[in-house]
C-alpha atoms as a PDB file:
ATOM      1  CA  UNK A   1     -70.734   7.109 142.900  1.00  0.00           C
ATOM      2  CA  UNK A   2     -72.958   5.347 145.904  1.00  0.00           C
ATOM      3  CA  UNK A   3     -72.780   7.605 149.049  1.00  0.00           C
ATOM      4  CA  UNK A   4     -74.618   6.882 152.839  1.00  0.00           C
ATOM      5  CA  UNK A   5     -75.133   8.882 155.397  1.00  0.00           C
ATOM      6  CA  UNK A   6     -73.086  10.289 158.744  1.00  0.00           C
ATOM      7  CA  UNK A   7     -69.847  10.644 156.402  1.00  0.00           C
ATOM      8  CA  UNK A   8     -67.840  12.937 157.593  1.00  0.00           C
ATOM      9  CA  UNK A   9     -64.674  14.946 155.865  1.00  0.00           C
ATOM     10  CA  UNK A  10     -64.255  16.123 152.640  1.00  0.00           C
ATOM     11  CA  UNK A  11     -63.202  14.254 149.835  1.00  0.00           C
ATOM     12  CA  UNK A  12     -59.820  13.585 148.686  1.00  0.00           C
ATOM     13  CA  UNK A  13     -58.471  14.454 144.947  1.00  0.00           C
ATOM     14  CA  UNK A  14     -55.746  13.120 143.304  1.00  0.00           C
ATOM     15  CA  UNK A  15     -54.266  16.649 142.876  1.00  0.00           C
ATOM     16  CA  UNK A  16     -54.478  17.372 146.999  1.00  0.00           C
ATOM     17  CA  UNK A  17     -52.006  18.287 149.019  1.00  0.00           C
ATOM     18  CA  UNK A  18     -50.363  15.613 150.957  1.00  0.00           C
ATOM     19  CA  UNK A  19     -46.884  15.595 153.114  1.00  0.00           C
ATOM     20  CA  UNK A  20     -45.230  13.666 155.009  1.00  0.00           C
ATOM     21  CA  UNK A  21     -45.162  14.980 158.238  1.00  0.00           C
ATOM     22  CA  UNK A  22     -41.276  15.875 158.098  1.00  0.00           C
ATOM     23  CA  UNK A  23     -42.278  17.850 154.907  1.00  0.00           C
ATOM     24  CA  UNK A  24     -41.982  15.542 151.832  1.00  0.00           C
ATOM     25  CA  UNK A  25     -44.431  15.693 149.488  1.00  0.00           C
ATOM     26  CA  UNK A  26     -46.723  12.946 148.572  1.00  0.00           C
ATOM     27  CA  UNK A  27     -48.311  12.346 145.277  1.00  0.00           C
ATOM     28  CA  UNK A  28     -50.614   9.581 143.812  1.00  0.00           C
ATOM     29  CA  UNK A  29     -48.803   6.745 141.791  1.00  0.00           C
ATOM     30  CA  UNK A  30     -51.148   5.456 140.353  1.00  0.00           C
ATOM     31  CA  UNK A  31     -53.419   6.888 137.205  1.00  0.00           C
ATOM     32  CA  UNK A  32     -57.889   6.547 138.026  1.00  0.00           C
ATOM     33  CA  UNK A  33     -60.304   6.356 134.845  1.00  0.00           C
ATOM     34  CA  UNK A  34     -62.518   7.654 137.877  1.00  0.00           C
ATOM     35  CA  UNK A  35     -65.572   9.924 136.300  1.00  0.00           C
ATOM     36  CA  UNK A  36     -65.840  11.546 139.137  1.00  0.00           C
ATOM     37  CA  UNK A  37     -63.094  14.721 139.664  1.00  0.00           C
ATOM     38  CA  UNK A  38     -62.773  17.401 141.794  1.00  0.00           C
ATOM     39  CA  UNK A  39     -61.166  20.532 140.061  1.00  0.00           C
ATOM     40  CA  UNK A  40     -60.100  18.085 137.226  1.00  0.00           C
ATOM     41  CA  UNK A  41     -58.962  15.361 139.046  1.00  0.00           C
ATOM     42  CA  UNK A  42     -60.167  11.948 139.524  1.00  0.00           C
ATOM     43  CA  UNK A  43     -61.363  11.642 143.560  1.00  0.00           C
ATOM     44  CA  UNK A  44     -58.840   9.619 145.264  1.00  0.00           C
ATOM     45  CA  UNK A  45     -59.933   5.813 146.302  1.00  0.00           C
ATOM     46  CA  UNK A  46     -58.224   3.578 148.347  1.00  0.00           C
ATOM     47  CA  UNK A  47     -56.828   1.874 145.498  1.00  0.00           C
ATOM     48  CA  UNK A  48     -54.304   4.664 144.491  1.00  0.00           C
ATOM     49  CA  UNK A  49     -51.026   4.135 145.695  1.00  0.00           C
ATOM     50  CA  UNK A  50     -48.551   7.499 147.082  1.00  0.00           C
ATOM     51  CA  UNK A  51     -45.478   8.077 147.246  1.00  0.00           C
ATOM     52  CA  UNK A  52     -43.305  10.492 149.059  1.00  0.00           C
ATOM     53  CA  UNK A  53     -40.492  12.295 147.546  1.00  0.00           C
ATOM     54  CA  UNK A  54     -37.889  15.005 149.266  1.00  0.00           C
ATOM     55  CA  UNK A  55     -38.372  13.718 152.970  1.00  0.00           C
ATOM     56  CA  UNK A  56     -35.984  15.372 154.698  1.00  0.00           C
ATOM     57  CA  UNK A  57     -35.853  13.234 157.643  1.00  0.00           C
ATOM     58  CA  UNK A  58     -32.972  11.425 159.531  1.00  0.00           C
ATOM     59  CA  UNK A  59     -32.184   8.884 162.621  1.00  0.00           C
ATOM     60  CA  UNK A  60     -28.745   9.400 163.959  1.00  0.00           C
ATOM     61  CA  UNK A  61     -27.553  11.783 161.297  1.00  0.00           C
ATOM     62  CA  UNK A  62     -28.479   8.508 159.177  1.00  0.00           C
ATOM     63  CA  UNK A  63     -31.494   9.549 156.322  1.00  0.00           C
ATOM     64  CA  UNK A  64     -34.862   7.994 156.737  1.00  0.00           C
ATOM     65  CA  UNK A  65     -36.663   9.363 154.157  1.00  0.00           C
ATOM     66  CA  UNK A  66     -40.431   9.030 154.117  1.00  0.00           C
ATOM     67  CA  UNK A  67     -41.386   7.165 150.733  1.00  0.00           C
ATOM     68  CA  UNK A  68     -44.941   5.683 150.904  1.00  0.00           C
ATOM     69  CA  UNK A  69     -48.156   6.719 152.750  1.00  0.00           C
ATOM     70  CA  UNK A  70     -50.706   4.221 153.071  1.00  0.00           C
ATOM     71  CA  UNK A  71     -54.418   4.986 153.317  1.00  0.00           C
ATOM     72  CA  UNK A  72     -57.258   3.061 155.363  1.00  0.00           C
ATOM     73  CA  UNK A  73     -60.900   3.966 154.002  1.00  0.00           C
ATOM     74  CA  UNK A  74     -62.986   4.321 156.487  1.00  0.00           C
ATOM     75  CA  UNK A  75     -66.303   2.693 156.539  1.00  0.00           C
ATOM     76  CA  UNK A  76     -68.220   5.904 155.112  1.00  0.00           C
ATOM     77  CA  UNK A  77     -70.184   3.701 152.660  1.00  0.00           C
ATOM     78  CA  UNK A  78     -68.668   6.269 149.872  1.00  0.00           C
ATOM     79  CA  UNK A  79     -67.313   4.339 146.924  1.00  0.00           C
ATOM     80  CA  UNK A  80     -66.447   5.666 143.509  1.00  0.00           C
ATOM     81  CA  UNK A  81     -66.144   2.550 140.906  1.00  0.00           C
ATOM     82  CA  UNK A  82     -66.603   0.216 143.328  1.00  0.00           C
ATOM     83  CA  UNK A  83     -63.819   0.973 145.469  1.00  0.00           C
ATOM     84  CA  UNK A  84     -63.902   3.425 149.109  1.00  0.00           C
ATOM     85  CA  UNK A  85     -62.949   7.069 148.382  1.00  0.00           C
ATOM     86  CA  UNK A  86     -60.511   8.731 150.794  1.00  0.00           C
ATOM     87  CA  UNK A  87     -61.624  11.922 152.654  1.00  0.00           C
ATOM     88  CA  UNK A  88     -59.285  14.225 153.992  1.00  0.00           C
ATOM     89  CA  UNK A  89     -59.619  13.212 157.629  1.00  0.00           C
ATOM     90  CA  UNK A  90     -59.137   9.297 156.379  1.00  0.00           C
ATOM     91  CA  UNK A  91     -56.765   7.334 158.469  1.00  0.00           C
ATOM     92  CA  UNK A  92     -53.145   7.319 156.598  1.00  0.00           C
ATOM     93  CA  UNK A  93     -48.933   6.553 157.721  1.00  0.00           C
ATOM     94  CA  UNK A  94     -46.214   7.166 155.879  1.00  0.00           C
ATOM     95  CA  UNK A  95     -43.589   4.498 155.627  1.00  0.00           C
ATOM     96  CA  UNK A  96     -39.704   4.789 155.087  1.00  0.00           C
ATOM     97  CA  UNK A  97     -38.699   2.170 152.324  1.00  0.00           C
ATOM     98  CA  UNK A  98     -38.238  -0.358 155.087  1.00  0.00           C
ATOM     99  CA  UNK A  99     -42.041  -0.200 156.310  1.00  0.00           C
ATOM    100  CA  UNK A 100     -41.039   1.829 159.405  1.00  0.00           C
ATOM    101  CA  UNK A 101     -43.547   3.854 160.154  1.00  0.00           C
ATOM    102  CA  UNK A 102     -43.270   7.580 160.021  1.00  0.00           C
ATOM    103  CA  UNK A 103     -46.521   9.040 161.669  1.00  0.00           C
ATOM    104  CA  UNK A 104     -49.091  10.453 159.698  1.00  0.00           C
ATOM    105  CA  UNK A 105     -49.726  12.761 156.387  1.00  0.00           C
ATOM    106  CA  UNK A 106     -50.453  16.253 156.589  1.00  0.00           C
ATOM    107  CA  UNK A 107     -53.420  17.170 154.383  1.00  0.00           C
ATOM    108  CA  UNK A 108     -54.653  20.418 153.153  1.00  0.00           C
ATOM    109  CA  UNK A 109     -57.718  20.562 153.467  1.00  0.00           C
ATOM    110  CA  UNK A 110     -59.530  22.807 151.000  1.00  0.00           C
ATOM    111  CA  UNK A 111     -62.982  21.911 150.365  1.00  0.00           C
ATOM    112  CA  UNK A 112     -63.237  22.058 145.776  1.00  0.00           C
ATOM    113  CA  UNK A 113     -65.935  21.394 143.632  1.00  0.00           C
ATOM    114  CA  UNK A 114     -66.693  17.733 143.205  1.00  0.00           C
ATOM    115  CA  UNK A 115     -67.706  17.371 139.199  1.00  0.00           C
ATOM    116  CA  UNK A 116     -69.587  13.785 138.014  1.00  0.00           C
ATOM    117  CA  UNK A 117     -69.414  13.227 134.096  1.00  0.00           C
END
């Protein structure tokens, strides 16, 4: 893990809680051989992929579900395997299956102990 200074946020696991902001839930797709976890999971990079599941939302009593949230690293420098970790206060937008965009994830934002093996 490589870290510079004036980041700000805390960092993201792959076991936080993420939502769409209608209430979905969203949960990383993709699997990290990362060595460094927080409360047993891998920190989240920009390289995982989520997806939402049970968005509740609609357009015109049509559904609209929220199925994707995409993540921008920020420029914090922090990189785990090469690739920028995502901090809770990272820009994201969740995306219906037709790339409309959705508005942004709500993230809890508990701070956890950050383990490096």
């Amino acid at each position: 893990m490589s870290r510079a200074t004036g980041a700000s946020g805390g960092l993201l696991g792959a076991g936080a809680e993420v939502s769409c902001p209608h209430g979905g839930r969203a949960t990383t797709a993709t699997t990290s051989d990362s060595t460094v976890l927080m409360d047993g999971h891998p920190v989240a990079t920009a390289d995982n992929a989520y997806v939402v599941t049970g968005c509740p939302h609609t357009v015109d009593g049509v559904p609209e579900p929220c199925v994707l949230v995409r993540w921008t690293a920020g420029s914090t420098g922090v990189t785990v395997g090469g690739s920028p970790v995502l901090l809770d206060i990272s820009a994201a937008e969740c995306f219906t299956a037709a790339f409309v965009p959705q508005g942004p994830p709500v993230v809890r934002t508990d701070r956890r102990k950050v383990t490096v093996r």
